[in-house]
Protein backbone atom coordinates (compact mmCIF):
# COMPACT_ATOMS: atom_id res chain seq x y z
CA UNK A 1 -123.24 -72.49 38.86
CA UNK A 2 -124.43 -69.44 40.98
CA UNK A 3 -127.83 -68.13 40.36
CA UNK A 4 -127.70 -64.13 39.48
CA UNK A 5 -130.24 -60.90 39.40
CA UNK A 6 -129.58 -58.34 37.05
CA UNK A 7 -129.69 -54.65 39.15
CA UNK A 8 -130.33 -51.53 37.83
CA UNK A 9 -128.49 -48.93 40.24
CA UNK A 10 -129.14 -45.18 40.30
CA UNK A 11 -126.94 -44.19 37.52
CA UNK A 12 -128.70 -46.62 35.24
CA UNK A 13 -126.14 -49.23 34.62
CA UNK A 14 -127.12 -52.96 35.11
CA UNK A 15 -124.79 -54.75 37.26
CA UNK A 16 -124.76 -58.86 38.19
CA UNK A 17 -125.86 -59.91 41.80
CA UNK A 18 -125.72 -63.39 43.10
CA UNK A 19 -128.96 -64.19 44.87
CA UNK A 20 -129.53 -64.89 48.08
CA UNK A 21 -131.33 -67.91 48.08
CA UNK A 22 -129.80 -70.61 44.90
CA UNK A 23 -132.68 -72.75 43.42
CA UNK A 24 -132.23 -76.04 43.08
CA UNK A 25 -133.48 -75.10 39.39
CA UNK A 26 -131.51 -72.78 37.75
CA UNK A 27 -133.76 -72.62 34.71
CA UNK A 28 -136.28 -69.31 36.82
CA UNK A 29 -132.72 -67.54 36.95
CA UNK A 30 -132.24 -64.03 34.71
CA UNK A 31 -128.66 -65.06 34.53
CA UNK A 32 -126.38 -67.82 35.72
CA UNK A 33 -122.52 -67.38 36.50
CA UNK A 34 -120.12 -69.88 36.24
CA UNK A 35 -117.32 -70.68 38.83
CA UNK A 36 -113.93 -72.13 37.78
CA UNK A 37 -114.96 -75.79 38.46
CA UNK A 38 -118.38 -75.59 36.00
CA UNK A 39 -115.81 -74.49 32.97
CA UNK A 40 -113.92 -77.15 33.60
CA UNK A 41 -116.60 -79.36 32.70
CA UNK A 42 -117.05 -77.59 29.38
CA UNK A 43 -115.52 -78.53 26.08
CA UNK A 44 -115.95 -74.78 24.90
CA UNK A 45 -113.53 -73.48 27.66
CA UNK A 46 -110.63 -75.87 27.17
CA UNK A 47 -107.00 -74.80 25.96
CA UNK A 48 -105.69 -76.32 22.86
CA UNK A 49 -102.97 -78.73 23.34
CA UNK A 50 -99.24 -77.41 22.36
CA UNK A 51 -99.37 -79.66 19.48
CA UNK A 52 -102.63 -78.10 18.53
CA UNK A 53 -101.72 -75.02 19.10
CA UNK A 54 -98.70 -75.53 16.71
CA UNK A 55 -100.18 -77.52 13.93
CA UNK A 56 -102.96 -74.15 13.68
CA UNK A 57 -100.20 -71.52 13.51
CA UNK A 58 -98.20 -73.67 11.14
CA UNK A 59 -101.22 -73.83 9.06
CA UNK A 60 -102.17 -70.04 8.89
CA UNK A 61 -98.27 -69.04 8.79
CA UNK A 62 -98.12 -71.31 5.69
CA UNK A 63 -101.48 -70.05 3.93
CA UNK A 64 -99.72 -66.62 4.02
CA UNK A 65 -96.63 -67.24 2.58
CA UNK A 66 -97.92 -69.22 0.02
CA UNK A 67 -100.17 -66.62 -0.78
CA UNK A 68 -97.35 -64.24 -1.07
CA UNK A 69 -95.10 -66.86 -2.83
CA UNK A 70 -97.93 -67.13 -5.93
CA UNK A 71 -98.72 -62.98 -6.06
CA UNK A 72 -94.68 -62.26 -6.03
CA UNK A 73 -94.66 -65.04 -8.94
CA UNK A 74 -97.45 -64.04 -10.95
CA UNK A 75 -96.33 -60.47 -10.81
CA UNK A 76 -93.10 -61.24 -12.27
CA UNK A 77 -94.59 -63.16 -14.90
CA UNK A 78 -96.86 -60.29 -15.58
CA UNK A 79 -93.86 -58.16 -15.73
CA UNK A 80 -92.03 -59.67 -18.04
CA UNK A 81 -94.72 -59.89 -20.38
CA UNK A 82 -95.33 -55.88 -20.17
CA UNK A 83 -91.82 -55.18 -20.77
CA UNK A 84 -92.29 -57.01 -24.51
């Protein structure tokens, strides 16, 4: 993890700047940036599996056409009880 200042340049916009010196603390820091080997180390950052990824689309693909499935079939039920 890198140890960052937040700049304000003379448009007004607030850019990111590594400091010079890292503390060995990073807790004084306004903002800390992470490299690719410290999201590595988190769970949040990690790619589902291709059996994950498959069971989840499987399961919203199926919520929606089951969805449809009941509306289409209570509309024809509906339907045929208007037309008597």
């Amino acid at each position: 993890m890198i140890c960052a200042e937040v700049v304000t340049d003379s448009n007004g916009q607030q850019w990111l700047r590594p400091t010079a010196q890292q503390p060995a603390d990073l807790s004084a820091c306004q903002a800390v940036l992470l490299t690719g080997a410290d999201t590595g180390a988190l769970s949040l950052f990690t790619y589902p599996t291709p059996d994950q990824a498959a069971t989840a689309w499987a399961a919203g693909f199926s919520m929606v056409v089951t969805c449809w499935l009941v509306a289409w079939g209570v509309g024809a039920v509906v339907s045929v009880i208007n037309r008597n």
